[in-house]
N, C-alpha and C. Protein backbone atom coordinates (compact mmCIF):
# COMPACT_ATOMS: atom_id res chain seq x y z
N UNK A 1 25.34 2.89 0.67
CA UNK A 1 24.38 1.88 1.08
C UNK A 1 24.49 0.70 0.09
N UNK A 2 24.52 -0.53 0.78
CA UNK A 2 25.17 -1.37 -0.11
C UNK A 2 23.75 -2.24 -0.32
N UNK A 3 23.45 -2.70 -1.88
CA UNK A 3 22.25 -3.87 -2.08
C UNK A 3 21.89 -5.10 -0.69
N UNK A 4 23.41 -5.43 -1.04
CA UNK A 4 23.28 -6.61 -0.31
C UNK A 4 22.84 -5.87 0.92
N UNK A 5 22.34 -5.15 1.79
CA UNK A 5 22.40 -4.79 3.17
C UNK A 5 20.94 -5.34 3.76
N UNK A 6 20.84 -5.81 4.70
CA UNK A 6 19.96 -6.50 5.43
C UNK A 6 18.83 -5.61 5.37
N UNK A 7 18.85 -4.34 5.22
CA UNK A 7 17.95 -3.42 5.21
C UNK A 7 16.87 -3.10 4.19
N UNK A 8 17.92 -2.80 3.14
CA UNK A 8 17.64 -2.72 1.52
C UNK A 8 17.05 -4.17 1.00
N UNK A 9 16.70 -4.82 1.66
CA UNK A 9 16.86 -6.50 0.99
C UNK A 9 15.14 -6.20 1.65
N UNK A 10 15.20 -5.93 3.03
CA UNK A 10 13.96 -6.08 3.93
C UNK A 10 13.25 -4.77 2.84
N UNK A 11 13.38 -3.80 2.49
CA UNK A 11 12.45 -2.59 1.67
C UNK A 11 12.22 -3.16 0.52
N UNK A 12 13.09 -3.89 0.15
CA UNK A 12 13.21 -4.53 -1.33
C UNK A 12 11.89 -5.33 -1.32
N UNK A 13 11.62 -6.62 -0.39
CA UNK A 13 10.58 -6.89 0.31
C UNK A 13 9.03 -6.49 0.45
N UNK A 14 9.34 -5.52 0.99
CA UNK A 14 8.10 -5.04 1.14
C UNK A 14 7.83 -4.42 0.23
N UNK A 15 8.07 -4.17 -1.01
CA UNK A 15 8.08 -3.14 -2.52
C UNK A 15 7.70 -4.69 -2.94
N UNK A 16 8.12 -5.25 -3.05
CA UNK A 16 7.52 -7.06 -3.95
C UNK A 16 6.33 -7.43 -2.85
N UNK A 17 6.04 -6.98 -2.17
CA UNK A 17 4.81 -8.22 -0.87
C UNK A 17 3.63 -6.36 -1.52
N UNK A 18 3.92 -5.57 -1.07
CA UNK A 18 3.09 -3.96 -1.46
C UNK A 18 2.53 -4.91 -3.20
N UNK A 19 3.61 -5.01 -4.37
CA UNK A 19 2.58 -5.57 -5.70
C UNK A 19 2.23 -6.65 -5.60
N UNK A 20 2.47 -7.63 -4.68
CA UNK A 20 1.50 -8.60 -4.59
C UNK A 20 0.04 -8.13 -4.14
N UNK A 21 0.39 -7.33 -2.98
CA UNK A 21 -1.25 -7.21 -2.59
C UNK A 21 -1.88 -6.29 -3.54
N UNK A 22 -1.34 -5.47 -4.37
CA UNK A 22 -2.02 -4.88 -5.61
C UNK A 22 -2.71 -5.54 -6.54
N UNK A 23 -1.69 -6.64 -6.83
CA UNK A 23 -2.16 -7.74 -7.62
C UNK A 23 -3.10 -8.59 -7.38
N UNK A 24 -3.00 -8.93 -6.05
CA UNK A 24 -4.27 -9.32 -5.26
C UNK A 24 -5.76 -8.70 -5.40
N UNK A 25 -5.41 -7.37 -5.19
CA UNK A 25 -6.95 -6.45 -5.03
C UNK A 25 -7.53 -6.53 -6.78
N UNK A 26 -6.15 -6.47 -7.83
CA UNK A 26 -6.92 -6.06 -9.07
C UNK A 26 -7.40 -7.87 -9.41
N UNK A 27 -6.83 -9.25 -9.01
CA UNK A 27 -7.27 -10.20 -9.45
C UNK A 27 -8.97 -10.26 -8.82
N UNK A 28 -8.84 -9.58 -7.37
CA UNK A 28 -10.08 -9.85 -7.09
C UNK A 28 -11.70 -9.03 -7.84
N UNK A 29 -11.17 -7.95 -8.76
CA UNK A 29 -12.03 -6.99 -9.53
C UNK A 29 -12.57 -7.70 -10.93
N UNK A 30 -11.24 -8.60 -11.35
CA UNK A 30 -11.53 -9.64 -12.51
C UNK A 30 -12.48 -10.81 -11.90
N UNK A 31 -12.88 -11.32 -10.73
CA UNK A 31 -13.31 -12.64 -10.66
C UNK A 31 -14.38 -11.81 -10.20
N UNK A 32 -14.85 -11.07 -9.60
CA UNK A 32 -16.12 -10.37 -9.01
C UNK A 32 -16.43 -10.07 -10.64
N UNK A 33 -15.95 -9.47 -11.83
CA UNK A 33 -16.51 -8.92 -12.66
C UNK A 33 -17.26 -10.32 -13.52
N UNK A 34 -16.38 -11.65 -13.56
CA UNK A 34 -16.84 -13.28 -13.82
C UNK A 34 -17.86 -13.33 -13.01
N UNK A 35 -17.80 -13.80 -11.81
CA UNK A 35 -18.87 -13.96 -10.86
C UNK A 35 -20.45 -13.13 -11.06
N UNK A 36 -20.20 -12.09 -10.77
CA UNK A 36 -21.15 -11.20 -11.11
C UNK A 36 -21.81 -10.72 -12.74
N UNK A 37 -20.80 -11.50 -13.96
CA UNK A 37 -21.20 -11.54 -15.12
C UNK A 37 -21.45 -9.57 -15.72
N UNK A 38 -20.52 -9.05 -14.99
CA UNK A 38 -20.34 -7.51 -15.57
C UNK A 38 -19.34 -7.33 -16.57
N UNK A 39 -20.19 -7.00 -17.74
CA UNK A 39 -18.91 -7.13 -18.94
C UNK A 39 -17.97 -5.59 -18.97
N UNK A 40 -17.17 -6.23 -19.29
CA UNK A 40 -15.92 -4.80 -19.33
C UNK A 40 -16.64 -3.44 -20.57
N UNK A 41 -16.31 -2.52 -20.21
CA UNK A 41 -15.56 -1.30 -19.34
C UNK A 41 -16.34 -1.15 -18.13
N UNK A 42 -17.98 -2.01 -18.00
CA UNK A 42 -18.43 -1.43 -17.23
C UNK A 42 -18.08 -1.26 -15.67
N UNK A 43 -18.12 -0.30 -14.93
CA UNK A 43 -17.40 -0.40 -13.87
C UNK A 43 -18.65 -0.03 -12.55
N UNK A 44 -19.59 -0.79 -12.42
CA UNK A 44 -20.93 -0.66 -12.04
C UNK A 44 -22.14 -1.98 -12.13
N UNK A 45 -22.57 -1.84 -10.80
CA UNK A 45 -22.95 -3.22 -11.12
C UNK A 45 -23.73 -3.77 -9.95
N UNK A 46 -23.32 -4.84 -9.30
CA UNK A 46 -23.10 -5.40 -8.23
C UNK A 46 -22.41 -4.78 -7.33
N UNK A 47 -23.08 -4.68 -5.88
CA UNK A 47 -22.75 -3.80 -4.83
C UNK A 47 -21.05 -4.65 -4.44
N UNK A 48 -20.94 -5.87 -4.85
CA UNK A 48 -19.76 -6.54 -4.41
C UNK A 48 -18.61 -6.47 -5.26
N UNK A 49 -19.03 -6.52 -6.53
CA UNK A 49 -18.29 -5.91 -7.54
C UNK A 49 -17.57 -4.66 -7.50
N UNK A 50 -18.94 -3.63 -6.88
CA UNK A 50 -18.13 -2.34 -6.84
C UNK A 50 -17.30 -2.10 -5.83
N UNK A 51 -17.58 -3.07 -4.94
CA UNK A 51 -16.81 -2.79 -3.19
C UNK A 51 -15.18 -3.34 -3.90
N UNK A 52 -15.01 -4.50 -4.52
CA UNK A 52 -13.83 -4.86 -5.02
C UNK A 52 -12.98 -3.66 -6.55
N UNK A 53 -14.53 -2.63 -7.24
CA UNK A 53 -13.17 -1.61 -8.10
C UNK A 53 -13.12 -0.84 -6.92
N UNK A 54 -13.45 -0.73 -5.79
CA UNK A 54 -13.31 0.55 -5.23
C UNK A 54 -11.53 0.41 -4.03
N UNK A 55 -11.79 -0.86 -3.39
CA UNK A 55 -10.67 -1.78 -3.00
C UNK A 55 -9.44 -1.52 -3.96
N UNK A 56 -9.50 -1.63 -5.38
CA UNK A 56 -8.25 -1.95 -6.29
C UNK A 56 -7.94 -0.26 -6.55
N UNK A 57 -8.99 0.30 -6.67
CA UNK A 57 -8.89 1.77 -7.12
C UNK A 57 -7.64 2.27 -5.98
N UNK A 58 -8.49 2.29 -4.64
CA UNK A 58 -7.56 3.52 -3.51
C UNK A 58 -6.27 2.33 -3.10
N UNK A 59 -6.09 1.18 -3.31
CA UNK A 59 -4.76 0.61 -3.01
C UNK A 59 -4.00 0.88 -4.14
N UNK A 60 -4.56 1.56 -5.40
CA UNK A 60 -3.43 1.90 -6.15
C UNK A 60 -3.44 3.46 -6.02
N UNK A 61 -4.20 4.07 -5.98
CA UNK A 61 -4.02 5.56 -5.10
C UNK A 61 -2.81 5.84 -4.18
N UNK A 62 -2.82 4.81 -2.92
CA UNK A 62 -2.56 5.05 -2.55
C UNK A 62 -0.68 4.33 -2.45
N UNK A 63 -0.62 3.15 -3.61
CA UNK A 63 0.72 2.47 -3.61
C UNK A 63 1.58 3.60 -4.06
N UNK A 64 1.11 4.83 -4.93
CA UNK A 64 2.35 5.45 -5.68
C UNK A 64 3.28 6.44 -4.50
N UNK A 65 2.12 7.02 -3.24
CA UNK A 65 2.83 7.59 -2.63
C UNK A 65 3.95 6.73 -1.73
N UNK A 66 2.87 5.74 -1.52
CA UNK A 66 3.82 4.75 -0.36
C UNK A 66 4.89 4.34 -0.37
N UNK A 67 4.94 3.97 -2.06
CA UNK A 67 6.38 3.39 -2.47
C UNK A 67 7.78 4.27 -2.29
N UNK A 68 6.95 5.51 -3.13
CA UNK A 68 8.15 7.30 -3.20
C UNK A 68 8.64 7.15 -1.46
N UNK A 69 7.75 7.28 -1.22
CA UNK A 69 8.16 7.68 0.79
C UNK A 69 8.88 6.33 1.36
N UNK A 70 8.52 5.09 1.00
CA UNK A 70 9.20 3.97 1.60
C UNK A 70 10.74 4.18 1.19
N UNK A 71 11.20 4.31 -0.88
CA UNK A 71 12.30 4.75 -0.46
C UNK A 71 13.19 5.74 -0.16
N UNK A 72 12.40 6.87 0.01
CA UNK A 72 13.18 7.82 0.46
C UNK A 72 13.46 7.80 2.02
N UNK A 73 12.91 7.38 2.55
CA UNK A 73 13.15 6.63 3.77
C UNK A 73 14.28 6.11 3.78
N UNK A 74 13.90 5.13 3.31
CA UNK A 74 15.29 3.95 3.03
C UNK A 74 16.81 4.57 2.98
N UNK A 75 16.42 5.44 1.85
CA UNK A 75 17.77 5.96 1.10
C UNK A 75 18.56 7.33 2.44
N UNK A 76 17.36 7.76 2.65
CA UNK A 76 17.98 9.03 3.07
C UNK A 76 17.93 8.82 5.27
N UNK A 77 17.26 8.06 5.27
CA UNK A 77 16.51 7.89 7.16
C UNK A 77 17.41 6.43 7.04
N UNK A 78 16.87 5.39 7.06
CA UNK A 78 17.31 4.05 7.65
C UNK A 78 16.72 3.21 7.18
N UNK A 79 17.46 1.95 6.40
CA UNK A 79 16.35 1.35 5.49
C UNK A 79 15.18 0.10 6.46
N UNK A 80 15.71 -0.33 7.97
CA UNK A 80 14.97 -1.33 8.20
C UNK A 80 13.61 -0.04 9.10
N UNK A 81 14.05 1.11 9.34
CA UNK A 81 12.78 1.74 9.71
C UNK A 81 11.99 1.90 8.31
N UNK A 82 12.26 2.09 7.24
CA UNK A 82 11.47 2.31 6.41
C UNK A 82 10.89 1.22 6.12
N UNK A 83 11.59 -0.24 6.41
CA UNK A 83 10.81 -1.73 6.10
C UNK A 83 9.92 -2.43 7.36
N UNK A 84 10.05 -1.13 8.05
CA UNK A 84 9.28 -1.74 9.37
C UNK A 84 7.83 -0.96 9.03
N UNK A 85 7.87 0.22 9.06
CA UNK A 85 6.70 1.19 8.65
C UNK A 85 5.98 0.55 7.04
N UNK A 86 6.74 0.10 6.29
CA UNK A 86 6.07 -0.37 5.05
C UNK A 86 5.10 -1.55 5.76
N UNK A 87 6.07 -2.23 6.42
CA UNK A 87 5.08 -3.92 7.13
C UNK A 87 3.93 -3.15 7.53
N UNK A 88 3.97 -2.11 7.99
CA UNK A 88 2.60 -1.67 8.97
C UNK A 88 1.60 -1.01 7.85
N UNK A 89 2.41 -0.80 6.92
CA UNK A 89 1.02 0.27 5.83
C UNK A 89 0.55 -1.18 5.44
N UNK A 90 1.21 -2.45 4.74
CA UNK A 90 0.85 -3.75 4.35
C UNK A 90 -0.28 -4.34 5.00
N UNK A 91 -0.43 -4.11 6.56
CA UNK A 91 -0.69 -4.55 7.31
C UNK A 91 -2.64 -4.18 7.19
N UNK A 92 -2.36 -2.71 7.56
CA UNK A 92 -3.54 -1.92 6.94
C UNK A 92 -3.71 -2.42 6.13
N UNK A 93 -3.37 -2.13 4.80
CA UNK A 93 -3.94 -2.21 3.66
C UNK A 93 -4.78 -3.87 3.78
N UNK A 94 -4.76 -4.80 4.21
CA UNK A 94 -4.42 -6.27 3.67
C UNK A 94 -6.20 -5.88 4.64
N UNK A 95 -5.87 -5.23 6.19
CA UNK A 95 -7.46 -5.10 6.64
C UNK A 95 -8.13 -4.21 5.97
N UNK A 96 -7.73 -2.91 5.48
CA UNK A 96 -8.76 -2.36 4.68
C UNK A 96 -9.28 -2.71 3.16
N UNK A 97 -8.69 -3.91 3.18
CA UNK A 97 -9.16 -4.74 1.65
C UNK A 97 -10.58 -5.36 2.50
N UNK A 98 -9.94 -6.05 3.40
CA UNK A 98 -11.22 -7.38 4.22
C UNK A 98 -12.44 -6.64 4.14
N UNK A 99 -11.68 -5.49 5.12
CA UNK A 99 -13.00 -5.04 5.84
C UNK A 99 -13.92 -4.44 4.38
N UNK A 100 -13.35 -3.60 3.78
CA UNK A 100 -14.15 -2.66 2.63
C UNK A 100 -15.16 -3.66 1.38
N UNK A 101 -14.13 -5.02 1.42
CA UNK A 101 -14.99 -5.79 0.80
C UNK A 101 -16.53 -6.34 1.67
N UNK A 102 -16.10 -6.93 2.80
CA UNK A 102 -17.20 -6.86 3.83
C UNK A 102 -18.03 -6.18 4.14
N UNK A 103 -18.18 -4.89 4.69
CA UNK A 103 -18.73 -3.96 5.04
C UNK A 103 -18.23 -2.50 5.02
N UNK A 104 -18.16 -1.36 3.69
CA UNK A 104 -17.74 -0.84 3.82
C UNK A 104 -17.34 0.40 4.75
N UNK A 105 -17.89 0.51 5.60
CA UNK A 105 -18.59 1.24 6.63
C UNK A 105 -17.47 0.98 7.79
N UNK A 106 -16.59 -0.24 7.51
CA UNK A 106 -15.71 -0.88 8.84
C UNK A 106 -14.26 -0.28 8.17
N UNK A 107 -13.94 0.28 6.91
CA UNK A 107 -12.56 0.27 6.63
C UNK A 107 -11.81 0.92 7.00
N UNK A 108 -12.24 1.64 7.84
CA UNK A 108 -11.62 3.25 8.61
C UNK A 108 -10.18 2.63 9.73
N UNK A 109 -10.25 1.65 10.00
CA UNK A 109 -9.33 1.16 10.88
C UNK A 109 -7.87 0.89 9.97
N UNK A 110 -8.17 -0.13 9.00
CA UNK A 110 -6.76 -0.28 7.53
C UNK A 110 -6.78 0.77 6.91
N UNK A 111 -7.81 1.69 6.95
CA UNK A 111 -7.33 2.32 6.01
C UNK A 111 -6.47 3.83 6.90
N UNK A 112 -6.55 4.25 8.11
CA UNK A 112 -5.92 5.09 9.17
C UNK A 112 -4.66 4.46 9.34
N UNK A 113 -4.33 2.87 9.85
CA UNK A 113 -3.27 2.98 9.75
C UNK A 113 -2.04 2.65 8.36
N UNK A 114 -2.51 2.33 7.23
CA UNK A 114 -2.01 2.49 5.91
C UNK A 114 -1.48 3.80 5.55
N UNK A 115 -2.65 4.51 5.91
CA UNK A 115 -2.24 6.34 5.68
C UNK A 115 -1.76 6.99 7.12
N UNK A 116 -1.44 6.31 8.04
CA UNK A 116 -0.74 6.85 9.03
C UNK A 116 0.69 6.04 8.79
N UNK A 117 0.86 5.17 8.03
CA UNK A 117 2.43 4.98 8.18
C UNK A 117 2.96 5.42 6.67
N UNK A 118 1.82 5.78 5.54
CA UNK A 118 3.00 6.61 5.36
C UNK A 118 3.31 8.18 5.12
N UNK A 119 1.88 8.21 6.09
CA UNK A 119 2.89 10.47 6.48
C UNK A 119 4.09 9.56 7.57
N UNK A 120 4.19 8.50 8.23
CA UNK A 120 5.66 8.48 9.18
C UNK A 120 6.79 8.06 8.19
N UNK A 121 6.29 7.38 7.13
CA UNK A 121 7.57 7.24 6.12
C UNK A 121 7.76 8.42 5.64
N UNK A 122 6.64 9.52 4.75
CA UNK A 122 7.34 10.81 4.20
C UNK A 122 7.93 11.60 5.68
N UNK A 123 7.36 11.63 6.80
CA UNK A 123 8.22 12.50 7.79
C UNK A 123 9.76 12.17 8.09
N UNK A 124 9.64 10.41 8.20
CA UNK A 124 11.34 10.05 8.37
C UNK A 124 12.20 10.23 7.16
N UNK A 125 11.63 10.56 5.95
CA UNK A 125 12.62 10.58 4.76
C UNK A 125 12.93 12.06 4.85
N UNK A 126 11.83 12.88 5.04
CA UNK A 126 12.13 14.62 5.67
C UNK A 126 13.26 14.62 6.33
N UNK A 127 12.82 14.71 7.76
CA UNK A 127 13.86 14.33 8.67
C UNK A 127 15.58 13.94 8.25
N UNK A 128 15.71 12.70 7.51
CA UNK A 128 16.71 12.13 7.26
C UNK A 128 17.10 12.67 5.87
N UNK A 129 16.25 13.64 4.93
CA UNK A 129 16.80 14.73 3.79
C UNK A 129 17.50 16.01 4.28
N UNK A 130 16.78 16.25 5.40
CA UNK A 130 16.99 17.94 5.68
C UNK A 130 18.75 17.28 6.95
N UNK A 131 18.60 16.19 7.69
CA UNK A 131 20.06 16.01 7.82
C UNK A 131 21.00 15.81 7.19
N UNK A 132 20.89 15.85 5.95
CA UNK A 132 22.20 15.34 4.74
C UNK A 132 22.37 16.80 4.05
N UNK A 133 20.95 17.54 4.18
CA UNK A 133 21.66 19.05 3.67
C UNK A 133 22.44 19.57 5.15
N UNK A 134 21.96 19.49 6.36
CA UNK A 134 22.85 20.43 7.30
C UNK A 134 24.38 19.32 7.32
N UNK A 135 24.45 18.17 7.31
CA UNK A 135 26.14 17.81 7.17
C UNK A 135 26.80 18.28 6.46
């Protein structure tokens, strides 16, 4: 599998756009903690404050699996299915930021399909492991 491949470039992608929106959720925990005048360590506070550690908390929960499964995907299944399924966990995630900051009560929608694409990334990297042991 070659760098340059249209594929690997597109996963590559979505692994740099995935720490942006990380970076995103934790800048937004620093300006809620300004805004709201909550001095550090405290992690408690303001109901908006907490909606934003709680936002930064499970998008980093949940980046370590996403990433493992995006490339094993990649490596072992097909890298633009694995950069297609990453767009869709992104996708989630970006609404279960909105919504959880908004109303937390609404995040069930980003946050189902975030964690539904990637049990389909760990299933296609399965899939595409257990065919490289039977070849």
């Amino acid at each position: 599998m070659s760098l340059n491949s249209p594929g690997i470039l597109a996963v590559a992608l979505v692994t740099v756009l995935a720490l942006v929106l990380y970076f995103w959720v934790s800048n937004s925990v620093g300006s809620a903690r300004g805004k709201y005048k909550i001095a550090a360590p405290a992690m408690t506070g303001h109901p908006d404050f907490e909606r934003a550690v709680r936002v930064q908390a499970n998008t980093l929960e949940h980046l370590v699996p996403f990433l493992a499964a995006l490339w094993l995907a990649a490596w072992f299944f097909q890298p633009l299915v694995a950069a297609a399924l990453g767009v869709l966990w992104l996708i989630g995630r970006v609404i279960y930021a909105i919504a959880y900051r908004r109303d937390p009560a609404r995040r069930g929608l980003g946050y189902g399909i975030g964690y539904a694409a990637t049990i389909l990334l760990l299933l296609v990297a399965l899939v595409g492991i257990v065919r490289h042991f039977v070849a």
